[in-house]
Protein backbone atom coordinates (compact mmCIF):
# COMPACT_ATOMS: atom_id res chain seq x y z
CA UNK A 1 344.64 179.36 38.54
CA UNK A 2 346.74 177.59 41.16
CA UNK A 3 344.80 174.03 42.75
CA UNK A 4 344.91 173.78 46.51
CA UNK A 5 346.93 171.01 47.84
CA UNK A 6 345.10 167.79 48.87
CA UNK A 7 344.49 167.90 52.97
CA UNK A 8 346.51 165.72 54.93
CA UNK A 9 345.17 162.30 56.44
CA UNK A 10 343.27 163.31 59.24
CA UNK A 11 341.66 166.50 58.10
CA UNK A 12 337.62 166.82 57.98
CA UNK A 13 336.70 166.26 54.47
CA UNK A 14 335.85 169.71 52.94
CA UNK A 15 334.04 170.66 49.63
CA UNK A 16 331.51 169.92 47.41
CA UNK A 17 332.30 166.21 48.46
CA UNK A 18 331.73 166.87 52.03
CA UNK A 19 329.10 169.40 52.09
CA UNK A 20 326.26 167.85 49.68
CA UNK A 21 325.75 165.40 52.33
CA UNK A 22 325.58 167.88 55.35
CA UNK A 23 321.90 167.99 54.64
CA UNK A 24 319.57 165.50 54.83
CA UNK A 25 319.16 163.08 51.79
CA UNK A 26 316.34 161.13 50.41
CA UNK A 27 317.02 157.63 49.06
CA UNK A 28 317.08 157.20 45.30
CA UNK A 29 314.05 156.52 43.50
CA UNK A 30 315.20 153.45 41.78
CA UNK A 31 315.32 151.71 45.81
CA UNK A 32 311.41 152.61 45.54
CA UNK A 33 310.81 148.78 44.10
CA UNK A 34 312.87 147.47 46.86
CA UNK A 35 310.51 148.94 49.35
CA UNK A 36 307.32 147.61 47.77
CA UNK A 37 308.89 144.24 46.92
CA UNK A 38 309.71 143.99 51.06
CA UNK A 39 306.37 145.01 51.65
CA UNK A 40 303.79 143.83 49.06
CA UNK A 41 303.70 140.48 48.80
CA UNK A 42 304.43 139.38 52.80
CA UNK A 43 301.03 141.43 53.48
CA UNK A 44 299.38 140.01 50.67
CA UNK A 45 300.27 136.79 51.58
CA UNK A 46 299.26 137.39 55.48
CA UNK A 47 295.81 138.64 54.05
CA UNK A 48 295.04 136.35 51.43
CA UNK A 49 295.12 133.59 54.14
CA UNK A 50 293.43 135.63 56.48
CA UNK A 51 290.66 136.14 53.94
CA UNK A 52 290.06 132.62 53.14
CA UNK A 53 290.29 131.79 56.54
CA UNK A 54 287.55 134.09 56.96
CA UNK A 55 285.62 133.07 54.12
CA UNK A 56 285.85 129.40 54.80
CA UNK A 57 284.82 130.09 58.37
CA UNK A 58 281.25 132.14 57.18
CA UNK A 59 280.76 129.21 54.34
CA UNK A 60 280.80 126.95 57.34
CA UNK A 61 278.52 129.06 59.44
CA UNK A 62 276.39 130.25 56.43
CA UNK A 63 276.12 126.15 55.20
CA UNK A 64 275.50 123.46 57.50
CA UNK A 65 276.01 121.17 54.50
CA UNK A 66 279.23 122.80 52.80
CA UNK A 67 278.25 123.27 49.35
CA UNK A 68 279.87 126.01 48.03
CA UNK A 69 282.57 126.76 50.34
CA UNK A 70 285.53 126.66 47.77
CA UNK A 71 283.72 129.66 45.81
CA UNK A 72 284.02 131.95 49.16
CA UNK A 73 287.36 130.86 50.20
CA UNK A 74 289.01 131.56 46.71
CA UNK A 75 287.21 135.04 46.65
CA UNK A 76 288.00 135.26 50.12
CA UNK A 77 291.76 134.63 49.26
CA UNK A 78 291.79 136.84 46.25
CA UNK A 79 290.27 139.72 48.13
CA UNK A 80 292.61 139.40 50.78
CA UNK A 81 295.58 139.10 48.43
CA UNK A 82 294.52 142.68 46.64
CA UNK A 83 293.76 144.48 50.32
CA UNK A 84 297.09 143.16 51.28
CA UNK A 85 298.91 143.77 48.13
CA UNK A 86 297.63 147.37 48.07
CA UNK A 87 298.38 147.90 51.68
CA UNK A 88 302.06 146.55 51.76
CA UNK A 89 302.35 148.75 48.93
CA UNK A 90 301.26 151.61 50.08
CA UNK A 91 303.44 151.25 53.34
CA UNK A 92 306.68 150.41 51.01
CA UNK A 93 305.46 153.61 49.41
CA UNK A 94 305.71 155.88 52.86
CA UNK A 95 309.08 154.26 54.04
CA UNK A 96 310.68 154.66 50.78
CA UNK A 97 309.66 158.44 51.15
CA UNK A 98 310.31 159.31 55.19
CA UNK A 99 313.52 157.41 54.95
CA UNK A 100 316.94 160.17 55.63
CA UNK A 101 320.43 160.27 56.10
CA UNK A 102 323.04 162.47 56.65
CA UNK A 103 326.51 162.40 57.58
CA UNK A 104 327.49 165.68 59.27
CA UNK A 105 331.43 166.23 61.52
CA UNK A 106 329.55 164.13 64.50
CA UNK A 107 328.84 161.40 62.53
CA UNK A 108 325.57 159.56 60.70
CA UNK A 109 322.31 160.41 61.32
CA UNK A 110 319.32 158.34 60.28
CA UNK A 111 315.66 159.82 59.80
CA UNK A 112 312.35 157.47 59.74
CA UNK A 113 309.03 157.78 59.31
CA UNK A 114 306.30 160.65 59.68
CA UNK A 115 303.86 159.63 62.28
CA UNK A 116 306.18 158.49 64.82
CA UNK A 117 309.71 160.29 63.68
CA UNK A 118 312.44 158.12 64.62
CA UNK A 119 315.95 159.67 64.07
CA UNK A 120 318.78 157.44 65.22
CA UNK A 121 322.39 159.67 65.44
CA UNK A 122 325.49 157.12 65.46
CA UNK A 123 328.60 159.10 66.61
CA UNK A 124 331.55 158.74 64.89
CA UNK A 125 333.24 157.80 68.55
CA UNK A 126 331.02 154.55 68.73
CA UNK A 127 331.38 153.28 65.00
CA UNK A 128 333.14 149.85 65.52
CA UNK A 129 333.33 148.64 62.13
CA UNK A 130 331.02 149.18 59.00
CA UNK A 131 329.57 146.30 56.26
CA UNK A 132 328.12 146.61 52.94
CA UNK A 133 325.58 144.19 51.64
CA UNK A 134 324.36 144.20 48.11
CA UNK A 135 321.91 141.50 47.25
CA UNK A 136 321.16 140.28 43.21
CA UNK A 137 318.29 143.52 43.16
CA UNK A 138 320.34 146.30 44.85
CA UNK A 139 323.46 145.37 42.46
CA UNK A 140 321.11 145.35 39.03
CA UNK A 141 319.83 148.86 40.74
CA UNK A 142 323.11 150.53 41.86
CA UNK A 143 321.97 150.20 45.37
CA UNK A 144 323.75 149.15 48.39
CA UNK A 145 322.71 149.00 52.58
CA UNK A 146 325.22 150.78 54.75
CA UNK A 147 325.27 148.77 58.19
CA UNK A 148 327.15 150.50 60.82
CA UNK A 149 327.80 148.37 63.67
CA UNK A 150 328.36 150.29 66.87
CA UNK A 151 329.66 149.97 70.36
CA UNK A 152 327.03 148.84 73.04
CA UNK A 153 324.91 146.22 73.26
CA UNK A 154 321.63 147.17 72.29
CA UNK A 155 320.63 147.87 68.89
CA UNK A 156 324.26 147.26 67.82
CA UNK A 157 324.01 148.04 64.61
CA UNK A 158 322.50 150.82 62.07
CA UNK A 159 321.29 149.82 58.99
CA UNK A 160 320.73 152.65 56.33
CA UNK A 161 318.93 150.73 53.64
CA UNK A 162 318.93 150.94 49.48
CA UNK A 163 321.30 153.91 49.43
CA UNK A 164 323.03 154.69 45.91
CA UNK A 165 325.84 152.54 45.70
CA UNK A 166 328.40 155.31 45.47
CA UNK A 167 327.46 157.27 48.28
CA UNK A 168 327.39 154.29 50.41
CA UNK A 169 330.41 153.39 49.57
CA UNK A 170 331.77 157.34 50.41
CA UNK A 171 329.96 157.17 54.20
CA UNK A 172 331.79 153.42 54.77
CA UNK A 173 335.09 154.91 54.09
CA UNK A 174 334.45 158.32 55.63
CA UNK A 175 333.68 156.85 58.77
CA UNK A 176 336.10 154.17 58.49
CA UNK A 177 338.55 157.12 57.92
CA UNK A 178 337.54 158.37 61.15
CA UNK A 179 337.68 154.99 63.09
CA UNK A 180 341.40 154.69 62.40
CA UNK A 181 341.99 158.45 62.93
CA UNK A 182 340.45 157.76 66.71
CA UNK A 183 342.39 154.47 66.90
CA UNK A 184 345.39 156.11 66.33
CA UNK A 185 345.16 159.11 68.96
């Protein structure tokens, strides 16, 4: 059995290599974490001072005198850290799973959310240059965020978060690939 010759610089990528990412893909579980570490504890935090706010506020209104104010607040906080703590995590939860990509002959699409579906397409035309940033988590997880800075002013820049390492590193020089094919025309 005879191997095709590789294609020449400038030829759409073809293949297994090419086509498994023609549909859209999910982010990898392991980014999951990253999600509910982004989310979690900034809500908790938010609600665990809102709570003893609150609870310091009814201890004042509930006694004149203040005796047993720092029971409520504490409770207050705690409550307010678990509400919060749950909450953030359950909205890490949903972005981890209505977060998409794909990377189709136009260019990169990105899919978000459920409720209110936002779907961003950056054409390869307007790709300016591309970045990858891999903080101390995503490198212990294999993960990497894909930003994609484009031409224009607003909303410059697309930034596909907690991708697998690998395949972020395919769609930076895939589209790269394609910047300097369009420089060069």
């Amino acid at each position: 059995m005879t191997q095709s010759p590789p294609d020449p610089p400038g030829t759409p990528a073809t293949g297994p290599a090419a086509d498994q990412f023609l549909d859209w893909q999910a982010l990898p579980a392991r980014a999951r974490l990253l999600f509910l570490l982004a989310n979690a504890p900034p809500l908790a935090f938010a609600c665990a001072l809102g709570g003893s706010l609150l609870a310091k506020l009814g201890a004042v209104l509930l006694d004149a005198d203040g005796a047993g104010g720092l029971p409520m607040v504490l409770v207050g906080a705690a409550l307010g850290l678990l509400i919060g703590g749950g909450l953030g995590g359950m909205l890490g939860h949903k972005q981890f799973r209505h977060t998409y990509w794909r990377l189709d002959p136009e260019g990169l699409a990105l899919r978000r959310g459920r409720m209110w579906l936002r779907e961003t397409r950056v054409p390869v035309t307007r790709v300016q240059h591309l970045d990858l940033k891999r903080g101390p988590l995503q490198r212990r997880r294999g993960l990497a965020t894909l930003v994609v800075h484009t031409a224009g002013t607003r909303n410059s820049s697309v930034v596909v978060p907690n991708i697998d390492f690998d395949d972020a590193q395919f769609l930076r020089d895939r589209l790269g690939r394609q910047i300097d094919l369009d420089h060069d025309d």
